[in-house]
Each structure stands twice: as C-alpha cells, then as structure tokens.
Protein backbone atom coordinates (compact mmCIF):
# COMPACT_ATOMS: atom_id res chain seq x y z
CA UNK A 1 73.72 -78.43 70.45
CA UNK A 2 72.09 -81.60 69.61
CA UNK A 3 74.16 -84.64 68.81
CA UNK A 4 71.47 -86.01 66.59
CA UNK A 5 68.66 -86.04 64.53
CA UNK A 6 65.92 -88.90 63.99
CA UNK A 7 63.18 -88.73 61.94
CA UNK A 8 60.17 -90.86 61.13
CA UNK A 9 61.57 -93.97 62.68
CA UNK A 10 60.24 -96.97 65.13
CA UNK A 11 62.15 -98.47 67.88
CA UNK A 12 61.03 -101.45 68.88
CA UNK A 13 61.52 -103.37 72.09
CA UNK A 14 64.97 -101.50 72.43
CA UNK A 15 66.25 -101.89 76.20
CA UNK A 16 67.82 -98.55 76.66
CA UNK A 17 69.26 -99.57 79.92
CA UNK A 18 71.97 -101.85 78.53
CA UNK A 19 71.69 -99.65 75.05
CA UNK A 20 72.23 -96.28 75.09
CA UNK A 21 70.09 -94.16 73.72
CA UNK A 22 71.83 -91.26 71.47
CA UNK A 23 70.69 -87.63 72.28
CA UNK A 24 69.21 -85.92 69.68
CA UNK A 25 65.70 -84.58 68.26
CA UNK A 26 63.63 -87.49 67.58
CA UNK A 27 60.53 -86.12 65.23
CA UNK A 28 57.96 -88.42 64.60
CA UNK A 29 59.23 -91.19 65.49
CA UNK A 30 57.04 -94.70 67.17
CA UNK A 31 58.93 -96.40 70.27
CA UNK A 32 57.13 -99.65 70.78
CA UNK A 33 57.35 -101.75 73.57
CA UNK A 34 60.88 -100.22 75.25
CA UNK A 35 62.46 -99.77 78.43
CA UNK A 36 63.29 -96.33 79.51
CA UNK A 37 63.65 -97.37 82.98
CA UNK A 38 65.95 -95.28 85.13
CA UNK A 39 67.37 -93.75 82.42
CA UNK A 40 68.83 -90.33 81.46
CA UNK A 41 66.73 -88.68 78.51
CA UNK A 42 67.90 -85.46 79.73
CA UNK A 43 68.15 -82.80 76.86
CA UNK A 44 66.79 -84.98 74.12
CA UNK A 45 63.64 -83.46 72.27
CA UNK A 46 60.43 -86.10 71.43
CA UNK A 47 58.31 -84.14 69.12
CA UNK A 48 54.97 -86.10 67.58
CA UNK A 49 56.45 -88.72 68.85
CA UNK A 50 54.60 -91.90 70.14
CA UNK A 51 55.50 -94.14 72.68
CA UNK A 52 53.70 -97.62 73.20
CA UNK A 53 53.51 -99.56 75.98
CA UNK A 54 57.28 -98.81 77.35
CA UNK A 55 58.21 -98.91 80.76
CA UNK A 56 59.47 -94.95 81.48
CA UNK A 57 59.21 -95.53 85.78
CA UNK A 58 62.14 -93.34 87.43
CA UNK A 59 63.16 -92.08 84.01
CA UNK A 60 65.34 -88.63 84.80
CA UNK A 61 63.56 -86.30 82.02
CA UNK A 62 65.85 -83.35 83.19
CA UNK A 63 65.31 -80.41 80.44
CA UNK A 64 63.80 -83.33 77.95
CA UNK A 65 61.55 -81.83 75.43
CA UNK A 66 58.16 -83.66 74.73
CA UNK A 67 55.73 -81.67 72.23
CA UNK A 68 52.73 -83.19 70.93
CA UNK A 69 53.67 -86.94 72.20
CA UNK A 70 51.72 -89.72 72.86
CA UNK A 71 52.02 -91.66 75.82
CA UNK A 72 49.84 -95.11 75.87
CA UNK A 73 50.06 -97.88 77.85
CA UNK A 74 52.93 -96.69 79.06
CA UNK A 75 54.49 -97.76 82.60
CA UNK A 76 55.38 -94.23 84.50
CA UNK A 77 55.98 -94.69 87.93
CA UNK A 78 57.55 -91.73 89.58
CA UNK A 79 58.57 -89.38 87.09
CA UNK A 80 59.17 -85.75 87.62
CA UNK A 81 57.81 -84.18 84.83
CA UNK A 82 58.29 -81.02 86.87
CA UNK A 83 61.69 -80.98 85.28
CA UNK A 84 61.04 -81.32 81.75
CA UNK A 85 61.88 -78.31 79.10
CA UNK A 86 58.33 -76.20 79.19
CA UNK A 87 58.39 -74.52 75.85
CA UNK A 88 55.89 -75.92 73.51
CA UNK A 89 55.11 -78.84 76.25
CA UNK A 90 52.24 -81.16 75.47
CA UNK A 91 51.67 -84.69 76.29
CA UNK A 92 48.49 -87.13 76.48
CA UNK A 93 48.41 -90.30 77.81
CA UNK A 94 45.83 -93.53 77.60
CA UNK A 95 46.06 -96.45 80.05
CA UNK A 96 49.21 -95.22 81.60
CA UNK A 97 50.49 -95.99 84.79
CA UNK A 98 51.74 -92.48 86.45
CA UNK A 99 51.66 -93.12 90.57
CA UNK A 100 54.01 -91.53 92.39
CA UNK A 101 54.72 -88.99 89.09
CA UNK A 102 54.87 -85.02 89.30
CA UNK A 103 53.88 -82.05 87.49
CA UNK A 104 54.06 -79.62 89.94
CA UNK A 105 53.85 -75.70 88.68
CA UNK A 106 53.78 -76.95 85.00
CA UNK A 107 51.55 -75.59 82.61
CA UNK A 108 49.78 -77.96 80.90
CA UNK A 109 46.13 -77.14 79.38
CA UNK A 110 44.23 -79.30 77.68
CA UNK A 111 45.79 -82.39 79.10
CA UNK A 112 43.93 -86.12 78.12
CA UNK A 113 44.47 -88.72 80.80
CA UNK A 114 42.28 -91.36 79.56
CA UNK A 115 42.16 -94.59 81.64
CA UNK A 116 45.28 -93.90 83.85
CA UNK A 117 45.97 -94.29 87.06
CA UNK A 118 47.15 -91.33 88.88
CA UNK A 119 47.86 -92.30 92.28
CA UNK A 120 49.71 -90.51 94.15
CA UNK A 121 50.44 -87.72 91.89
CA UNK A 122 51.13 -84.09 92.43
CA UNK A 123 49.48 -82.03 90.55
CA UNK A 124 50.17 -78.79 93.04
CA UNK A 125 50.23 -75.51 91.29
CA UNK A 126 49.89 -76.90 87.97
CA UNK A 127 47.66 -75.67 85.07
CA UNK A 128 45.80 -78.19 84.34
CA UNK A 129 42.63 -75.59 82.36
CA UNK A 130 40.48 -77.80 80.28
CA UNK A 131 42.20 -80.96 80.66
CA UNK A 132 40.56 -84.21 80.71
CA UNK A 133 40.29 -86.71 83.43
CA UNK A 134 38.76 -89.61 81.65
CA UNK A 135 38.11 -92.84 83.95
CA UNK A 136 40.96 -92.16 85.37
CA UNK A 137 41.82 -93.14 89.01
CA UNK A 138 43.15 -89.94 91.52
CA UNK A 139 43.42 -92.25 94.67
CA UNK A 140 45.86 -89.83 97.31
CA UNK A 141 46.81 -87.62 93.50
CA UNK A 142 47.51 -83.92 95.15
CA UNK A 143 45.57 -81.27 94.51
CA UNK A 144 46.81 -77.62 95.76
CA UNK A 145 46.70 -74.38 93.90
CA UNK A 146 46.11 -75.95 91.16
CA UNK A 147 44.40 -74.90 87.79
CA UNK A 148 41.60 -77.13 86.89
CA UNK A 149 38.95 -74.71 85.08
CA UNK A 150 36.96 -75.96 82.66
CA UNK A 151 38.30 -79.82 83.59
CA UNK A 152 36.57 -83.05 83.43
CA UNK A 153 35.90 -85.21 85.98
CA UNK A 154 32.93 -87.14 85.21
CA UNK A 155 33.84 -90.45 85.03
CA UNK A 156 37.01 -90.00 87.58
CA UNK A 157 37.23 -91.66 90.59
CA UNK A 158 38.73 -91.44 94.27
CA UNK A 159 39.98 -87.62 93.50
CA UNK A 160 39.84 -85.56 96.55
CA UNK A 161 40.20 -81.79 95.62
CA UNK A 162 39.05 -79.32 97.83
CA UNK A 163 37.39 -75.74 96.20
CA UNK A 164 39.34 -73.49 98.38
CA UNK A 165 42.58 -74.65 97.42
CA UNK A 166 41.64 -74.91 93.65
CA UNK A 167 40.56 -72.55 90.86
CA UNK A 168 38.17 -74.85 89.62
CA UNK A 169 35.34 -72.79 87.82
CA UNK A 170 33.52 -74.48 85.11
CA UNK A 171 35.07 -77.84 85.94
CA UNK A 172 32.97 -80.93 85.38
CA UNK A 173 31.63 -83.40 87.85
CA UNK A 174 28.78 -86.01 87.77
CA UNK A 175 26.89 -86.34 90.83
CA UNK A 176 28.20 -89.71 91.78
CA UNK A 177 32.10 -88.09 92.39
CA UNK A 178 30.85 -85.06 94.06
CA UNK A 179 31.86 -86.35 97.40
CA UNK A 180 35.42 -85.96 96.07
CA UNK A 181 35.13 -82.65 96.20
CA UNK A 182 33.77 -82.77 99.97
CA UNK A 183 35.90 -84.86 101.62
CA UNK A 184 37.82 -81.64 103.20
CA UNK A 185 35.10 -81.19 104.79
CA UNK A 186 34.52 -83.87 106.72
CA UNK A 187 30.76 -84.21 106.12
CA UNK A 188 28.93 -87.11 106.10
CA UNK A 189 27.15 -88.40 102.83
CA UNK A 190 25.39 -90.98 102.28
C-alpha cells in the first residue's frame, strides 16, 4: 500500500540523503537538480515523471516503478535497473551518465539513449528491439543475448557486440562503427 500520493509537483535541489524522501506514487511530477545518491527509492512509483540533472549513482531502485520518465542530464553511476518493478517500464535518457549501470534480462523496447555514456554497462539478455543509441558512448558496455533488432547505432561509438551472441536483425550501423561489430573476431581493419 502506498504511503503517498504526489501529483504535478517540482522538487528542486532537494538532497534526499539528509531528507527523506516519502514513498508514494509521484505522477507527473519535475525533480530538478537533486541528489538521489545512495538512496532507497525502493517501492515508490515515478510515472511521467521528469528528472533533471540529479545525481541517482548507487541509488537502490529495488521494485521502484518508473513509467514513461525522463531521465536528462542525470548522474547514474552504477545502478541496477535489473531490479526495478517491470510492469509498464519505460525510461529515456539524454546526456546521462550510466557507467557501471545494469539492465540485465529487462525488457525494454524502444529505449532513447541520446548522448550518454554507457560504459561499462550490461545490457546481457535484455530487450533492447528498436531502441536508440544516439551518440552515445558503449566503451566495455556488455553485450550477450541480448535483443537489439531493429536498433540504432549510427552515430554510436566504441560498442563491441558480436552477431553470434546477439539477435540483431535489422539493426542499424554506419560504416564507420562497423568494426564494432568485428572486434570478436580479431580481424584486422584498416
């Protein structure tokens, strides 16, 4: 049962470290500029909500509930998404910093990473069908049974994924990232 409900409201530059934050559905609401660092958010639901460059790195997102949120700018280091609630999941994120973050096995279609860096990340098992890999950079990201149909990797860089560990028909590459998808292997281009 939730404790709370917020609606249509903007938290700004809120350090939810030394303020706790209540749990609850939040719906609509902006969160500008706010540190979630470390902290619990486990159980509460974000739904159209927004968040603006906060700092979320090592946030615990146990069973937390994000559905059609907006990540941008956002500092993410080392999340496990792989633990959020799945039903109705779906996030974007612009200029976000997500190294050492996971979303292994989660099922996540039509996913926009626009300008992010993605070191580092797993992305093993995942669905990622039709997402969107906008200049986005996949130095050491982990690819592995992983669901990237109809994905776009045009302007990515330093991805390594290798086709026989990857459903990957109908994804898009530009010629000058192909060698990402070589790497495995270990062929000489030049």
């Amino acid at each position: 049962m939730l404790d709370s409900f917020f609606d249509s409201e903007t938290y700004s530059k809120i350090d939810f470290t030394s303020t706790k934050i209540k749990k609850g559905e939040y719906d609509n609401c902006v969160f500008n500029n706010c540190n979630f660092q470390g902290i619990h958010t486990s159980n509460i639901q974000f739904i159209e909500c927004e968040f603006i460059d906060c700092n979320f790195s090592n946030t615990i997102v146990g069973n937390t509930a994000f559905k059609d949120v907006s990540f941008v700018n956002c500092k993410m280091i080392g999340v496990k998404f792989d633990n959020v609630d799945p039903f109705l999941l779906d996030f974007s994120f612009k200029g976000c910093q997500l190294n050492f973050s996971s979303f292994y096995k989660l099922k996540i279609p039509k996913t926009k990473f626009v300008n992010c860096n993605l070191e580092s990340v797993d992305f093993s098992e995942a669905d990622l069908n039709n997402s969107l890999f906008e200049k986005s950079d996949l130095k050491a990201a982990v690819f592995s049974g992983t669901n990237i149909e109809k994905s776009d990797f045009r302007t990515a860089v330093n991805f390594n994924i290798n086709p026989n560990k990857n459903k990957l028909s109908s994804a898009k590459f530009s010629r000058t990232t192909l060698e990402g998808l070589l790497v495995s292997y270990k062929i000489i281009i030049e």
